[in-house]
C-alpha atoms as a PDB file:
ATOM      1  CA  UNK A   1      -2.481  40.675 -10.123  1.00  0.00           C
ATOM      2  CA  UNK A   2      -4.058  38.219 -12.841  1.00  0.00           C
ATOM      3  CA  UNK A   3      -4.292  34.858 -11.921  1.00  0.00           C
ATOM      4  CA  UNK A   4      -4.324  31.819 -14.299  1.00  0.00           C
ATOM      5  CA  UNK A   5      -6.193  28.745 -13.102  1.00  0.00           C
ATOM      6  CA  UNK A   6      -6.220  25.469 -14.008  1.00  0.00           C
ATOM      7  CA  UNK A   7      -9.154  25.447 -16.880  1.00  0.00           C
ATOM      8  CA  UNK A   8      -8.073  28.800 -17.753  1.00  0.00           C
ATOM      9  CA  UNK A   9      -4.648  27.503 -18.632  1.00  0.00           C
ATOM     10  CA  UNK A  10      -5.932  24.324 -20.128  1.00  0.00           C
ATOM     11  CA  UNK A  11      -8.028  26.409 -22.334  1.00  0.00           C
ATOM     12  CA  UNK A  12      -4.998  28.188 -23.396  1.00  0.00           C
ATOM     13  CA  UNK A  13      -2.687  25.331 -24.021  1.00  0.00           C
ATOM     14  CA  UNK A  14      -5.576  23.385 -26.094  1.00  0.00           C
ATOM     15  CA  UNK A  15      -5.946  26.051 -28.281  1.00  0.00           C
ATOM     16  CA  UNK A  16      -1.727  26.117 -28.620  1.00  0.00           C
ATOM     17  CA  UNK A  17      -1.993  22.285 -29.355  1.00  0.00           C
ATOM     18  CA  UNK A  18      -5.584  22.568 -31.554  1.00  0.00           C
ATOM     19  CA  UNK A  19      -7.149  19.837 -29.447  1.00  0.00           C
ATOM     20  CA  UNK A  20     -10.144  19.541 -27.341  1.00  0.00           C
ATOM     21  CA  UNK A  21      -9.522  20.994 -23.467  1.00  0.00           C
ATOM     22  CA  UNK A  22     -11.143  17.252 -22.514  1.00  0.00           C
ATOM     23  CA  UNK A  23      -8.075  15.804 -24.664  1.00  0.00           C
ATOM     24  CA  UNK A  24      -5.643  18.719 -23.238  1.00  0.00           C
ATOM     25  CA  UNK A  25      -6.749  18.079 -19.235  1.00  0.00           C
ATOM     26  CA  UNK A  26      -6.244  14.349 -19.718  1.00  0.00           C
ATOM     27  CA  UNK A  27      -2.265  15.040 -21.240  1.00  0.00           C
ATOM     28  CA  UNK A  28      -1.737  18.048 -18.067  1.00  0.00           C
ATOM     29  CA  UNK A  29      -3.456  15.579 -15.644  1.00  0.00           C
ATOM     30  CA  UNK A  30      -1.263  12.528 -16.566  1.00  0.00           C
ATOM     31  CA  UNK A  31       1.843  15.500 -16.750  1.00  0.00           C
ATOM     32  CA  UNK A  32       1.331  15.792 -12.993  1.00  0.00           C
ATOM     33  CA  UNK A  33       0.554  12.263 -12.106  1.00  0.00           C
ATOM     34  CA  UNK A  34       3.939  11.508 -14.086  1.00  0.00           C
ATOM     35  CA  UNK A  35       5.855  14.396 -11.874  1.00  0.00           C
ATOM     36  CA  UNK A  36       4.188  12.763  -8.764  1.00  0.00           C
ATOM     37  CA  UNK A  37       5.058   9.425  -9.189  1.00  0.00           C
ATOM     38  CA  UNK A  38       8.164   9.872 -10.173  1.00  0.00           C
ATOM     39  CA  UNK A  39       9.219  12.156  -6.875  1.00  0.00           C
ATOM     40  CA  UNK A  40       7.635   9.521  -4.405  1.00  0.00           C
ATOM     41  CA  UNK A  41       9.288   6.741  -5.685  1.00  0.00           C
ATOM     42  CA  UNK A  42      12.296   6.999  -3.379  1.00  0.00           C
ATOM     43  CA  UNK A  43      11.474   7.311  -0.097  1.00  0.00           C
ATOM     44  CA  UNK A  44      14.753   9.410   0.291  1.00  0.00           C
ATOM     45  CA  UNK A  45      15.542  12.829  -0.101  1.00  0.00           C
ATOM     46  CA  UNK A  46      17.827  13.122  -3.952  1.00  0.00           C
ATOM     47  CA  UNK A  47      14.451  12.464  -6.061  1.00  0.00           C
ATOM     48  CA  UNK A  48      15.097  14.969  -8.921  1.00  0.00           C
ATOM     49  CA  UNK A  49      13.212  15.457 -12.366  1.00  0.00           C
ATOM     50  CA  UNK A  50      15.029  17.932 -14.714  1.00  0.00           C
ATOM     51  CA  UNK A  51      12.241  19.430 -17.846  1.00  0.00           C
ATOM     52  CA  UNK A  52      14.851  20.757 -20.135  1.00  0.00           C
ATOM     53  CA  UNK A  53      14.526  24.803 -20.178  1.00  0.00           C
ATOM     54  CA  UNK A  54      11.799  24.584 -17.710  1.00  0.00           C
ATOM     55  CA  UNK A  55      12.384  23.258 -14.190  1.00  0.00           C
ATOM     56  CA  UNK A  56      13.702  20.744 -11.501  1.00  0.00           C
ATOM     57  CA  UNK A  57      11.828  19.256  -9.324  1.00  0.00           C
ATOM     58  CA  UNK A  58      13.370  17.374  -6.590  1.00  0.00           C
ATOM     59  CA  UNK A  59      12.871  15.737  -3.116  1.00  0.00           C
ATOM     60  CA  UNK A  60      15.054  16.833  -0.356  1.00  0.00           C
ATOM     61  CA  UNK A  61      15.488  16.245   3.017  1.00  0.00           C
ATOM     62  CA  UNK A  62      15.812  18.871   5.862  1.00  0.00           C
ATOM     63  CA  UNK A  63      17.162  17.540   8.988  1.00  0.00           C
ATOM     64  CA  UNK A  64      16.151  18.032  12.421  1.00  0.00           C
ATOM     65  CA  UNK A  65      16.558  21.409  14.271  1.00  0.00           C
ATOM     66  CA  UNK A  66      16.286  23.655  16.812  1.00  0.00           C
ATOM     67  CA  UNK A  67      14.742  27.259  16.411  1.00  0.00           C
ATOM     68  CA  UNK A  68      13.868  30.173  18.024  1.00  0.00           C
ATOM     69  CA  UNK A  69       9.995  31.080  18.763  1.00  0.00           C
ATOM     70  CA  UNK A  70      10.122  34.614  17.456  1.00  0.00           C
ATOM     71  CA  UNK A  71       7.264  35.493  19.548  1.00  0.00           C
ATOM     72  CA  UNK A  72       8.249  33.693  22.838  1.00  0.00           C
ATOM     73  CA  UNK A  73      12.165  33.702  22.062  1.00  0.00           C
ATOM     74  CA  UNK A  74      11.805  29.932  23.388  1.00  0.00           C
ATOM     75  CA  UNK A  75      14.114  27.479  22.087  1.00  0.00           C
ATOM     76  CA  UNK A  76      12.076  24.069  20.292  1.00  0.00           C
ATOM     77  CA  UNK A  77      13.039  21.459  18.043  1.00  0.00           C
ATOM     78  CA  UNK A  78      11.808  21.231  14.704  1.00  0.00           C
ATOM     79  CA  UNK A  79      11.506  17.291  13.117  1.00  0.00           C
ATOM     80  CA  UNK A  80      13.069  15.973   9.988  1.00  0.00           C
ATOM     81  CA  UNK A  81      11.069  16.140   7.032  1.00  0.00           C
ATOM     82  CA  UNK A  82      11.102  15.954   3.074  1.00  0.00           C
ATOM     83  CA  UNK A  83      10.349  19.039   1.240  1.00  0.00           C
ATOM     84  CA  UNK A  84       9.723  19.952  -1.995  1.00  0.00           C
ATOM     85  CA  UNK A  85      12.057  22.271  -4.012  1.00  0.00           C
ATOM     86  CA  UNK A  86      11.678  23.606  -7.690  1.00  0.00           C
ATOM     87  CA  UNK A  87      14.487  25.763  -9.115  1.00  0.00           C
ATOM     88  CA  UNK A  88      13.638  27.136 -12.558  1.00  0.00           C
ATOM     89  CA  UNK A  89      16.303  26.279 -15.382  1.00  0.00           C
ATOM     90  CA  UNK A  90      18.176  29.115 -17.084  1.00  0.00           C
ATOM     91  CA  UNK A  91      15.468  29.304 -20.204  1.00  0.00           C
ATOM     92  CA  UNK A  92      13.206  30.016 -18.317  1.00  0.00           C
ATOM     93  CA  UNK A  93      14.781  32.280 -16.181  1.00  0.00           C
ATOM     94  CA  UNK A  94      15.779  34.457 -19.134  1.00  0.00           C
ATOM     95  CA  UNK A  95      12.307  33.975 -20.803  1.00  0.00           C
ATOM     96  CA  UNK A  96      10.336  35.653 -17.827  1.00  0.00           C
ATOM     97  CA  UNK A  97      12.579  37.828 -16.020  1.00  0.00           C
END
C-alpha cells in the first residue's frame, strides 16, 4: 500500500501551485492551524467546518456509557468525551471511489 507523507505531499502540491515547498509547508501548516483553531473554539460538541467538495470536519460529543468488556463480559462505564468526526462531501466521494 503506498503511503504519502507529509513532505512527500508538500512536494507534490508545490509543484501543482509552482512555488517553493518552504512557501507550500507554510500555506498547509497555517491550513491546519486554521482547521484547529477553528474546531476548539467552542468548547461544545456542534463545531463544524464544511471545505466545499472536500470535507466536514466537526466536533461532537459522545455521552457517557456503559459497555461490555468483550474479554471479561464485565459491565463498565465509559466517560463523556468530544470526538472528532470527518465525513467526506459528495465530490469527493465520487472523485475517489
Amino acid at each position: 500500500m503506498a503511503k504519502l507523507n507529509k513532505s512527500q505531499f508538500i512536494e507534490e502540491l508545490s509543484g501543482k501551485l509552482e512555488m517553493s515547498k518552504a512557501e507550500t509547508k507554510k500555506i498547509l501548516d497555517a491550513f491546519q492551524e486554521c482547521i484547529l483553531e477553528n474546531l476548539k473554539k467552542k468548547p461544545k460538541s456542534g463545531q463544524k467546518i464544511s471545505l466545499s467538495g472536500f470535507a466536514n470536519f466537526e466536533v461532537k460529543r459522545r455521552a457517557a456509557r456503559k459497555m461490555r468488556n468483550p474479554q471479561t463480559g464485565e459491565m463498565m462505564k465509559v466517560k463523556a468525551k468530544k470526538v472528532l468526526k470527518i465525513t467526506p462531501l459528495k465530490a469527493m466521494k465520487e472523485a475517489v471511489l
